[in-house]
Structure formats: structure tokens, C-alpha cells
PDB file of N, CA and C in Angstrom:
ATOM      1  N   UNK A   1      68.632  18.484  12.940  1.00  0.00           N
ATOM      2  CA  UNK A   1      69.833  17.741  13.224  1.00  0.00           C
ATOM      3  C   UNK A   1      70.898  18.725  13.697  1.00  0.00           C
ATOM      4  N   UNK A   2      71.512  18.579  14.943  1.00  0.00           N
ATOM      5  CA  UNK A   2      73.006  19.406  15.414  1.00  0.00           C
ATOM      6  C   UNK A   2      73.947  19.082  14.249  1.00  0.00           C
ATOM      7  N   UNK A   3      74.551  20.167  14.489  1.00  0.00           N
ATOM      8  CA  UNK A   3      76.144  19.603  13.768  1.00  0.00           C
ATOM      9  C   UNK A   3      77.033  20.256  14.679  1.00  0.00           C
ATOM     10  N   UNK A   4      78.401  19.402  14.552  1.00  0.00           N
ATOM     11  CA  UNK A   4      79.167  19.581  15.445  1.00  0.00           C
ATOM     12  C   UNK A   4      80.663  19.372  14.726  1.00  0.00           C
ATOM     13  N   UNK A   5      82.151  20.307  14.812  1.00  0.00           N
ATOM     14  CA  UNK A   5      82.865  20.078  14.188  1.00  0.00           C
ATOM     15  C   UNK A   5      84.081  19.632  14.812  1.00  0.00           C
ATOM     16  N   UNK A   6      84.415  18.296  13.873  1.00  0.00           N
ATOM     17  CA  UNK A   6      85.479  17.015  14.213  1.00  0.00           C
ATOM     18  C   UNK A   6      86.137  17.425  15.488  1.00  0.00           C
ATOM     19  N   UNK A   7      86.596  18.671  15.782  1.00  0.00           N
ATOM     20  CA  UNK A   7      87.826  18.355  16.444  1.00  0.00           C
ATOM     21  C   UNK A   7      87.048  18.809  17.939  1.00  0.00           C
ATOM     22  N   UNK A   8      85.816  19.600  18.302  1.00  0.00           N
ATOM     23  CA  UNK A   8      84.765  19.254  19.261  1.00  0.00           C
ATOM     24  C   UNK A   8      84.143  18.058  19.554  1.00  0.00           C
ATOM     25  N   UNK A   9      83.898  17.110  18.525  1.00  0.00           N
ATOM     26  CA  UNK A   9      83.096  15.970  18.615  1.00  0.00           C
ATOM     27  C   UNK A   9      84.653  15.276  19.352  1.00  0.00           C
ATOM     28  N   UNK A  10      85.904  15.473  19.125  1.00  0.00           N
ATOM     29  CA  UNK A  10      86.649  14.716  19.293  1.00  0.00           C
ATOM     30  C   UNK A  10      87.186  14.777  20.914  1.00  0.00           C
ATOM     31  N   UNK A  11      87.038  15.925  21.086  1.00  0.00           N
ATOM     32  CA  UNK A  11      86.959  16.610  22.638  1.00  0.00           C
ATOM     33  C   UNK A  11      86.197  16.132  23.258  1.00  0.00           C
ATOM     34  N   UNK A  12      85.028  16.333  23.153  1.00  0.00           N
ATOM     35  CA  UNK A  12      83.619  15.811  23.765  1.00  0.00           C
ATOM     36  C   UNK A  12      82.955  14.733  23.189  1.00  0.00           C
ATOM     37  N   UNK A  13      83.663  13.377  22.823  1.00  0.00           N
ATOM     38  CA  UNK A  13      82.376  12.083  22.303  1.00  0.00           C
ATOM     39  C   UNK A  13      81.770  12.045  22.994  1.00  0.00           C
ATOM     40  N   UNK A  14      82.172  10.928  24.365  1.00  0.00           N
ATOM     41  CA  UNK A  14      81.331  10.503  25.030  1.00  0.00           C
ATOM     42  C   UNK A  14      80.259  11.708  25.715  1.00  0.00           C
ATOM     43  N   UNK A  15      80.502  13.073  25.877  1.00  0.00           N
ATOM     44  CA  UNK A  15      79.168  14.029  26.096  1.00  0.00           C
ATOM     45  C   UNK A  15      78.350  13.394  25.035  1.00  0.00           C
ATOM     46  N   UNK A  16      78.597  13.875  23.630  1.00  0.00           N
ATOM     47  CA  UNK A  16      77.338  13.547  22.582  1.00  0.00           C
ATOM     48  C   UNK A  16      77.251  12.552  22.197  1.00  0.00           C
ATOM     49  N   UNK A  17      77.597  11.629  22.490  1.00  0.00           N
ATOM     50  CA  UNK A  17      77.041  10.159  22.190  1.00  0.00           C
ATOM     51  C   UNK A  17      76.215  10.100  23.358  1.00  0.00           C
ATOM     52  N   UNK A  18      76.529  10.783  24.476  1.00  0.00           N
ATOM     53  CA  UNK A  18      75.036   9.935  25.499  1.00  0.00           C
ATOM     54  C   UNK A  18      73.929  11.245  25.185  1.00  0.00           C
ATOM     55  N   UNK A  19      74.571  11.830  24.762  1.00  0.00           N
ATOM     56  CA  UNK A  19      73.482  13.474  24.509  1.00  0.00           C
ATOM     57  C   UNK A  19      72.158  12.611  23.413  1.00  0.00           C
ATOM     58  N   UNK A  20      72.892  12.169  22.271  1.00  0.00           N
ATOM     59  CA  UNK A  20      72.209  11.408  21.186  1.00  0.00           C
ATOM     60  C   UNK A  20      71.126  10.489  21.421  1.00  0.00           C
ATOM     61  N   UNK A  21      71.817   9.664  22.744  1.00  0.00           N
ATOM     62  CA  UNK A  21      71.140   8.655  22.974  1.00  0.00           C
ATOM     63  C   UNK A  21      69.652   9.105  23.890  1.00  0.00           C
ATOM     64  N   UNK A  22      70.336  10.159  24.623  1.00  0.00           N
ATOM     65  CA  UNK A  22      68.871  10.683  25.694  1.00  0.00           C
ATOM     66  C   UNK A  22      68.468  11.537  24.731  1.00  0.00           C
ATOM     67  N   UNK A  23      68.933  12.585  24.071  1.00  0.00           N
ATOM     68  CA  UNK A  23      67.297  12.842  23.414  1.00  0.00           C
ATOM     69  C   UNK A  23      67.051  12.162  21.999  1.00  0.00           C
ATOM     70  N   UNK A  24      67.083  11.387  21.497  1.00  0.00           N
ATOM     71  CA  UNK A  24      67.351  10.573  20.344  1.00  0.00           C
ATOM     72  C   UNK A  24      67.181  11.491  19.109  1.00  0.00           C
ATOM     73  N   UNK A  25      67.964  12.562  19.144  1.00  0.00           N
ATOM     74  CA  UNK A  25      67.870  13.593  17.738  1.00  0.00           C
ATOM     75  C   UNK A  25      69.437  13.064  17.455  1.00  0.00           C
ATOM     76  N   UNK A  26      69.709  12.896  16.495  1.00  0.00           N
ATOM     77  CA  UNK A  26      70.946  12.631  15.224  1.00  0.00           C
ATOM     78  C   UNK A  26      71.773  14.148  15.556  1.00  0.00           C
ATOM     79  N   UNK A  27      73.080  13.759  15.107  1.00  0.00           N
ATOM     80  CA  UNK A  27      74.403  14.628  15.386  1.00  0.00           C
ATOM     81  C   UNK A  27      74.575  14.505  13.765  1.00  0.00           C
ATOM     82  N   UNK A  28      75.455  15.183  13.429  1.00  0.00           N
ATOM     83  CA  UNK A  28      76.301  15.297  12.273  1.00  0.00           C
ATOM     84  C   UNK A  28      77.624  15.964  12.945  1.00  0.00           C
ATOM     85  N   UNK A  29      78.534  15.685  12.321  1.00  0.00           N
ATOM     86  CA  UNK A  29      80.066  15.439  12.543  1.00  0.00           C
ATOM     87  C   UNK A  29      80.614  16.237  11.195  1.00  0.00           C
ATOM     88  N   UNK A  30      81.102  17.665  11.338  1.00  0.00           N
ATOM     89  CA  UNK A  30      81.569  17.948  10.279  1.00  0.00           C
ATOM     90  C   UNK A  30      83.388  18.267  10.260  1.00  0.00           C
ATOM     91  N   UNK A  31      83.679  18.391   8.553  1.00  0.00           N
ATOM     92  CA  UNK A  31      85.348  18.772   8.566  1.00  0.00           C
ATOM     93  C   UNK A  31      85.268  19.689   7.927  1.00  0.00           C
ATOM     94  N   UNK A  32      85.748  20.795   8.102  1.00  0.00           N
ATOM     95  CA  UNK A  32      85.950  22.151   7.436  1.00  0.00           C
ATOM     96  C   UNK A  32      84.800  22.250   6.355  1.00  0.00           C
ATOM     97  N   UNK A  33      83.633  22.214   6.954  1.00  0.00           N
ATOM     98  CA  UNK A  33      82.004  22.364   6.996  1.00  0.00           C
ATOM     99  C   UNK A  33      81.587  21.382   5.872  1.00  0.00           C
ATOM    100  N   UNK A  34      82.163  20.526   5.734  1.00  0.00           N
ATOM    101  CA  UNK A  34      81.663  19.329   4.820  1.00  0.00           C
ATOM    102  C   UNK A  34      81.637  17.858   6.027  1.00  0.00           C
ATOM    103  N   UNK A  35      80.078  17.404   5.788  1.00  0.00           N
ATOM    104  CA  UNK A  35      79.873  16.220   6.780  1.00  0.00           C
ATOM    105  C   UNK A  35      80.721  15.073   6.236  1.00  0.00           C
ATOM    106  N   UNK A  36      80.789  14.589   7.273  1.00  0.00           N
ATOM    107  CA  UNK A  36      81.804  12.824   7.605  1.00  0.00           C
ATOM    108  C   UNK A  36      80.780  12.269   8.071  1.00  0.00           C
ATOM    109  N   UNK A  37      80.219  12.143   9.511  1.00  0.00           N
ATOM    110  CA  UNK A  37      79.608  11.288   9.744  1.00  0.00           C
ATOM    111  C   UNK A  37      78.038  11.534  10.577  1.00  0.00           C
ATOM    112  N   UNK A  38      77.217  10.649  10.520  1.00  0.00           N
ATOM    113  CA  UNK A  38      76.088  11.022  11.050  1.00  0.00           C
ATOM    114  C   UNK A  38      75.748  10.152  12.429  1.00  0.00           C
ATOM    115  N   UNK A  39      75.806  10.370  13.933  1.00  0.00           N
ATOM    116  CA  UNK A  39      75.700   9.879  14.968  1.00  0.00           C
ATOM    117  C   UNK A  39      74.211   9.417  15.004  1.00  0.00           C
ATOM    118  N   UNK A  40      73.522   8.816  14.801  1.00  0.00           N
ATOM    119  CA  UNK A  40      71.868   8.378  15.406  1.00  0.00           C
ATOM    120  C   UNK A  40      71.899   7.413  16.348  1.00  0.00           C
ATOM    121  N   UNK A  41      70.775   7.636  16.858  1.00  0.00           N
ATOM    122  CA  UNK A  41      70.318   6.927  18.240  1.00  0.00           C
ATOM    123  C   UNK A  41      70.283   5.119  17.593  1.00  0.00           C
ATOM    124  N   UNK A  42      70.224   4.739  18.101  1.00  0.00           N
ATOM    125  CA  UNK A  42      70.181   3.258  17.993  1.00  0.00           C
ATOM    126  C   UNK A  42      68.425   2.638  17.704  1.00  0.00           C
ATOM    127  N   UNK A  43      67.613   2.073  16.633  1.00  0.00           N
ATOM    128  CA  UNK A  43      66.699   2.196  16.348  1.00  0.00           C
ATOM    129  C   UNK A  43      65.741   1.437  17.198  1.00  0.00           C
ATOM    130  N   UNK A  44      66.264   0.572  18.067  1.00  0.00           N
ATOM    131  CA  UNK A  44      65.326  -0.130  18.848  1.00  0.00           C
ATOM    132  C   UNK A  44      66.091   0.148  20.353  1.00  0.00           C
ATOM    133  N   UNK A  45      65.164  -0.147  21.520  1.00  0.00           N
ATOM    134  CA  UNK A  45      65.520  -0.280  22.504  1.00  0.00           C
ATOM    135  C   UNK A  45      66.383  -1.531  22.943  1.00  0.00           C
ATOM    136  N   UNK A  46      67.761  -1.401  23.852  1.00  0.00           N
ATOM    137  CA  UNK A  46      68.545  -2.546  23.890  1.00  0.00           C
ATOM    138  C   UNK A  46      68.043  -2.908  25.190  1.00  0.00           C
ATOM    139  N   UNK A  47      67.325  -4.393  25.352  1.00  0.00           N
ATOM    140  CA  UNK A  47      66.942  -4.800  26.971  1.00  0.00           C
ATOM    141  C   UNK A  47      68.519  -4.701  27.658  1.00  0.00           C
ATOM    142  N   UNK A  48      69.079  -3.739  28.322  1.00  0.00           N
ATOM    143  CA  UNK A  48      70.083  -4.249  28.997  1.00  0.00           C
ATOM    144  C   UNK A  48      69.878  -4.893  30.198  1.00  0.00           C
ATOM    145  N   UNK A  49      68.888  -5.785  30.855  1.00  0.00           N
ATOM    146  CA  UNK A  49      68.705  -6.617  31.620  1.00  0.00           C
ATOM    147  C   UNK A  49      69.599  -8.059  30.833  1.00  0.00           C
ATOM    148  N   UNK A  50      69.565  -8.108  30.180  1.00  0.00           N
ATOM    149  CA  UNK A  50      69.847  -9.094  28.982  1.00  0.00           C
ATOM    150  C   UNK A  50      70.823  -9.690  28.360  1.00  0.00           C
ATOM    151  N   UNK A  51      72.114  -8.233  28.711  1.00  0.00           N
ATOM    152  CA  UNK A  51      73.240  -8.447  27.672  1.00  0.00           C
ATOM    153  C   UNK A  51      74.377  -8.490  28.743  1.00  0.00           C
ATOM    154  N   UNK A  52      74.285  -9.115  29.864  1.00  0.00           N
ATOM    155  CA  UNK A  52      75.583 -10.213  30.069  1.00  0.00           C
ATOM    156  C   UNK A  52      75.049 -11.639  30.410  1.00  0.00           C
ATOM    157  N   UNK A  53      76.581 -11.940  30.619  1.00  0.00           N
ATOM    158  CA  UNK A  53      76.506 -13.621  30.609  1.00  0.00           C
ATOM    159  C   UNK A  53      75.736 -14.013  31.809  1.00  0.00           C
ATOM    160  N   UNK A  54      75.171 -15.105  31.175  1.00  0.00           N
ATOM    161  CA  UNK A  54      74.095 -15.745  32.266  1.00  0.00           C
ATOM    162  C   UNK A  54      72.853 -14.956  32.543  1.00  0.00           C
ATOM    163  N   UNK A  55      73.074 -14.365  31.811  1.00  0.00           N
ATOM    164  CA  UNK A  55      71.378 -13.440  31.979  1.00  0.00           C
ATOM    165  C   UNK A  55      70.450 -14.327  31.562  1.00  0.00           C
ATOM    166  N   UNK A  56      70.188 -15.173  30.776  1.00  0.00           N
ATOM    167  CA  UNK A  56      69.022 -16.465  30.311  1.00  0.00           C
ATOM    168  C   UNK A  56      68.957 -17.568  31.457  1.00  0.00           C
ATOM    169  N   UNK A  57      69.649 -17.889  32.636  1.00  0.00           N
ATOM    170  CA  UNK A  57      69.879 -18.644  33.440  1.00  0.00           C
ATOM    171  C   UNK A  57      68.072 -19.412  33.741  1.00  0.00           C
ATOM    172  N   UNK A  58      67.491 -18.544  34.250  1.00  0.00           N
ATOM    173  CA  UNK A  58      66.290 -19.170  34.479  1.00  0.00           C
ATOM    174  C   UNK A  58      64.973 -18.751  33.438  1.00  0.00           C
ATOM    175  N   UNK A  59      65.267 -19.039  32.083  1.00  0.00           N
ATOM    176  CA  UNK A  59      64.199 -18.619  31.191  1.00  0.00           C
ATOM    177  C   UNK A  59      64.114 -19.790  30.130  1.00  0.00           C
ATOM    178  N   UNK A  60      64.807 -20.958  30.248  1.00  0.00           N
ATOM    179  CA  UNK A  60      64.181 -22.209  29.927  1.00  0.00           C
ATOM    180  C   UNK A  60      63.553 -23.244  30.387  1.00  0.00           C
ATOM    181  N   UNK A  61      63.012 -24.063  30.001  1.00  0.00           N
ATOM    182  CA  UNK A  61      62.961 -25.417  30.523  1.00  0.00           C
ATOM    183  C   UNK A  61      63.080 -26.619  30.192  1.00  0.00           C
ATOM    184  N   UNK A  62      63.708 -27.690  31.076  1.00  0.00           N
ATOM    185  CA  UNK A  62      64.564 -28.973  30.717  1.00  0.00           C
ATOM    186  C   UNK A  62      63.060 -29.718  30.786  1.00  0.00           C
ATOM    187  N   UNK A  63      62.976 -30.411  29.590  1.00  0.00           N
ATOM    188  CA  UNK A  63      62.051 -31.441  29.492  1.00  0.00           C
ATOM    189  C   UNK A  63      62.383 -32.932  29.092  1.00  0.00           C
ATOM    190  N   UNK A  64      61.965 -33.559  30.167  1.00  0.00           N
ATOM    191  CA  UNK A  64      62.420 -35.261  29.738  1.00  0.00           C
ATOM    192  C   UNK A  64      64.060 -35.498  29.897  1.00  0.00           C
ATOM    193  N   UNK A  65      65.051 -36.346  29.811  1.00  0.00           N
ATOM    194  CA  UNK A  65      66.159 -36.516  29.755  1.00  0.00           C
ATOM    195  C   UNK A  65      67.250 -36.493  28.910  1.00  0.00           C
ATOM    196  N   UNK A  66      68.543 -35.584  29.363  1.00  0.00           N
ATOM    197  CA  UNK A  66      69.143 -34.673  28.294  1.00  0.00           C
ATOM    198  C   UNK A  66      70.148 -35.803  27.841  1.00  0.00           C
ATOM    199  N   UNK A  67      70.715 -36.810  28.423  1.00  0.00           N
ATOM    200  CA  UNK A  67      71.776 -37.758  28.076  1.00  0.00           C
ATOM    201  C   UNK A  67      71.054 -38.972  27.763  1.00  0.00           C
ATOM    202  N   UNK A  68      70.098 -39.763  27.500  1.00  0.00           N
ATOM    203  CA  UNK A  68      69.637 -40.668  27.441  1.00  0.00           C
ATOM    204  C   UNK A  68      69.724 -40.822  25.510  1.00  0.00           C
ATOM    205  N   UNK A  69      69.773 -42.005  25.146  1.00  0.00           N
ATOM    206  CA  UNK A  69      70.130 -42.111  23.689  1.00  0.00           C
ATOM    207  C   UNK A  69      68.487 -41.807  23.097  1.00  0.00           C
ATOM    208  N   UNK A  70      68.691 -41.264  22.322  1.00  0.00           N
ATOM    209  CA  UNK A  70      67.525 -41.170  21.098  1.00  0.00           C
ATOM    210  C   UNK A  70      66.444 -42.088  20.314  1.00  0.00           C
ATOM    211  N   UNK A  71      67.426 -43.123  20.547  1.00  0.00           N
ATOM    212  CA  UNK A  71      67.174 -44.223  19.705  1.00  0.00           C
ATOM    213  C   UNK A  71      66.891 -44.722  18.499  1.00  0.00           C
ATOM    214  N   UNK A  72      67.719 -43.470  18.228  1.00  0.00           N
ATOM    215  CA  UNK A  72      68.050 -43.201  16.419  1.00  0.00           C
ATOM    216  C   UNK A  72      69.726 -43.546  15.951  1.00  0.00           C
ATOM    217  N   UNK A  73      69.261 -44.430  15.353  1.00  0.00           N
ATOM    218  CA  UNK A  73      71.342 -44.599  14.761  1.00  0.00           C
ATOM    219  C   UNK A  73      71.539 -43.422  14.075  1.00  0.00           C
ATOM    220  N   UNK A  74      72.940 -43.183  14.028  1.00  0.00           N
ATOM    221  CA  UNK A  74      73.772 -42.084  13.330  1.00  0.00           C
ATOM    222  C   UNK A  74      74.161 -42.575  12.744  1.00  0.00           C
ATOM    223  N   UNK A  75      74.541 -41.988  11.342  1.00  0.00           N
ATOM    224  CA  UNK A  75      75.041 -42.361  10.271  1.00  0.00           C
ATOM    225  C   UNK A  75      77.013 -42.691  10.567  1.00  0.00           C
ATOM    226  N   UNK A  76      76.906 -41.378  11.795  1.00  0.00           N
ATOM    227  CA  UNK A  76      79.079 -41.384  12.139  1.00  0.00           C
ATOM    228  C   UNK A  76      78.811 -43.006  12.878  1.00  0.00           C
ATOM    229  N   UNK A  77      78.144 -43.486  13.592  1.00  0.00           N
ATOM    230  CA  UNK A  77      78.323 -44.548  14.373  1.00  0.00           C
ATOM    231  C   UNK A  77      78.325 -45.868  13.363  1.00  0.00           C
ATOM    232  N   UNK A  78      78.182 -46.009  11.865  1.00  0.00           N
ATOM    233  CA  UNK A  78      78.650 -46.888  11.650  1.00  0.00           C
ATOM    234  C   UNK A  78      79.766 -46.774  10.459  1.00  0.00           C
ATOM    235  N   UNK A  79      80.561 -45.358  10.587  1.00  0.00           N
ATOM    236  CA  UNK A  79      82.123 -45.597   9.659  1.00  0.00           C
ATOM    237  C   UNK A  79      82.877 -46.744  10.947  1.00  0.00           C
ATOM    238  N   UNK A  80      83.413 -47.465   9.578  1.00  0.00           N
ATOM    239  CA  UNK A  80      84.493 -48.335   9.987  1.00  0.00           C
ATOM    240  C   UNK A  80      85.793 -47.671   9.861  1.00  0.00           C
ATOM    241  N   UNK A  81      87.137 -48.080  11.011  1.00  0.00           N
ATOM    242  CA  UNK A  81      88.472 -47.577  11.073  1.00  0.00           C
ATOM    243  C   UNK A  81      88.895 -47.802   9.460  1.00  0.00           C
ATOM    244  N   UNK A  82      89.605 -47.364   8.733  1.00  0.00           N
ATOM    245  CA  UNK A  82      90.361 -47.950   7.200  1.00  0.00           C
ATOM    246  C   UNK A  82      91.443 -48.025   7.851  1.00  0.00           C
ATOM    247  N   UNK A  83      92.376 -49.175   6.937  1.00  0.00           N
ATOM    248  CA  UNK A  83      93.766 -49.031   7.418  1.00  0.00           C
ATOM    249  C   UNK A  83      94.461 -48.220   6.291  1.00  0.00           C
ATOM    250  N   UNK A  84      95.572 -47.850   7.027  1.00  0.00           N
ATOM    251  CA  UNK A  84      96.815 -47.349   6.287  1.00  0.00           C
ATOM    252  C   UNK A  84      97.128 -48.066   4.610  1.00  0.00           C
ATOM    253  N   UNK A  85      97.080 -47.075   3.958  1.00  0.00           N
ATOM    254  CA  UNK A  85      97.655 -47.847   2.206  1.00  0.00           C
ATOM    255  C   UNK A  85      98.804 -47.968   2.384  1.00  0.00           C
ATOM    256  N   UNK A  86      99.257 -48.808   1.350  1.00  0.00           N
ATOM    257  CA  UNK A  86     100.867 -48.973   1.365  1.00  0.00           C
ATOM    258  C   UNK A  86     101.853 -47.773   1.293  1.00  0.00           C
ATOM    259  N   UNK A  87     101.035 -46.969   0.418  1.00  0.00           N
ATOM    260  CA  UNK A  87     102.069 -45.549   0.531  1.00  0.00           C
ATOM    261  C   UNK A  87     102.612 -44.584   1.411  1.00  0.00           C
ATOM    262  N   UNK A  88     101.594 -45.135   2.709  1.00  0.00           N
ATOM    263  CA  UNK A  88     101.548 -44.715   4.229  1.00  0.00           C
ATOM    264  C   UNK A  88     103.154 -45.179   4.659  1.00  0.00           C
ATOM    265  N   UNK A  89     103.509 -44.037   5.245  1.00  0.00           N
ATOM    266  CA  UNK A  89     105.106 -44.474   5.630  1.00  0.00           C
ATOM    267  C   UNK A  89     105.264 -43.890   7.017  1.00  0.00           C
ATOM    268  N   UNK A  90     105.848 -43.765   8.002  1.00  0.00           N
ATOM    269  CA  UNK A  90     106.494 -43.431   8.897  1.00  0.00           C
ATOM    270  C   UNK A  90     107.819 -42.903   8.671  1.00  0.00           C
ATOM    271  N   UNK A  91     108.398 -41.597   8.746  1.00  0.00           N
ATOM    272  CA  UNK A  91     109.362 -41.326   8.556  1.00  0.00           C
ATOM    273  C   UNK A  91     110.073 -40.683  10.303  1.00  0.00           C
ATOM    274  N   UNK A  92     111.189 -41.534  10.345  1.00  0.00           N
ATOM    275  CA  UNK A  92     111.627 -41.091  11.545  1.00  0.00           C
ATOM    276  C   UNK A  92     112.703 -39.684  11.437  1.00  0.00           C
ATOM    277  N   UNK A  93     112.835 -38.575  12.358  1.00  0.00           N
ATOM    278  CA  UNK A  93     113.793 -37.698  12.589  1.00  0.00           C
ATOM    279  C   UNK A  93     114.394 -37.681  13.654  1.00  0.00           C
ATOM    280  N   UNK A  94     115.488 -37.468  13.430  1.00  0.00           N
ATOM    281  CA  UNK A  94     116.974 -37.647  14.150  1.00  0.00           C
ATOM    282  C   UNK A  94     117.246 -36.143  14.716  1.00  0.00           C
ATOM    283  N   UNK A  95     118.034 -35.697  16.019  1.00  0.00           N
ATOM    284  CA  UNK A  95     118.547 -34.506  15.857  1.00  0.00           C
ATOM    285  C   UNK A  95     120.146 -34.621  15.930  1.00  0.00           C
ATOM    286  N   UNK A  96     120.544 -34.116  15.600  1.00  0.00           N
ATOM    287  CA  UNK A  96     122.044 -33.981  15.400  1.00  0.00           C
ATOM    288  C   UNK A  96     122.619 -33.390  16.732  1.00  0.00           C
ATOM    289  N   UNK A  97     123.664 -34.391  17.023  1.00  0.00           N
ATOM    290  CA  UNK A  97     124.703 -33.389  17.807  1.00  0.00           C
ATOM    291  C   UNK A  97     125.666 -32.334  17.433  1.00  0.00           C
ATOM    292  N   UNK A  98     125.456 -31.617  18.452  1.00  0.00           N
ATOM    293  CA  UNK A  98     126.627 -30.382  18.072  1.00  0.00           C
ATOM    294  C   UNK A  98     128.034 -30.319  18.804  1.00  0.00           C
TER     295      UNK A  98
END
């Protein structure tokens, strides 16, 4: 494992973070020769074909019809409206002239 101290790592991240990543050996990050932190490579490969939007565009498929009813009742389709209890009030506000 390299080690490398804070205020170099702080100079140079982005060098050793892509250093880390191409040869996938681990960094250590030290402060007045006591470690803080340990940099490792990332444990799996990230498809970056993958990771923006709309990248899934053509990797499903629509089967049968997407708006057509089910022909299953829902339980929301038969609450009834309730009315207002008596304690239900309307309170009107006024603004004042100045």
C-alpha cells in the first residue's frame, strides 16, 4: 500500500485518485505519520455505458396494452366523498387598511 501525506494528497487528488483507480493498489492518506484515510479502488467494475439518463431506452419490452383497465376493482375506487361535520367552519380573513 502507498502512503501519501495530507497536504500532497491535497495538492495532487485528482492525480491519485485516477492513479488508484488504474492500477487498483490502495493509497493511505497520512497526518503527521498517523493514517486518516484509506483510498481503494472501487470493488466492482462501473458499466459506464449505463450511468446516464436514458441509457435503458431500448432494453425493454412493451407487452400487450399499457392504458387499458385491468379489470380488477380497486379498493380507492369505491371510497365515498364524507361530508363536512358540524364542527367544520369556514373562517373568513379580512385585511386591514392602512
Amino acid at each position: 500500500m502507498d502512503t501519501v501525506s495530507i497536504s500532497k494528497f491535497k495538492a495532487t487528488c485528482l492525480a491519485a485518485l485516477e492513479r488508484v483507480r488504474r492500477t487498483r493498489r490502495p493509497l493511505r492518506v497520512t497526518r503527521f505519520g498517523r493514517p486518516v484515510a484509506d483510498i481503494v479502488p472501487p470493488s466492482v467494475d462501473v458499466d459506464e455505458t449505463r450511468t446516464w439518463p436514458g441509457s435503458f431506452a431500448d432494453s425493454a419490452e412493451i407487452i400487450g396494452d399499457l392504458v387499458a383497465p385491468l379489470g380488477v376493482e380497486w379498493e380507492a375506487m369505491n371510497v365515498t366523498a364524507t361530508k363536512p361535520t358540524k364542527k367544520t367552519r369556514t373562517i373568513k380573513r379580512t385585511t386591514k387598511k392602512r
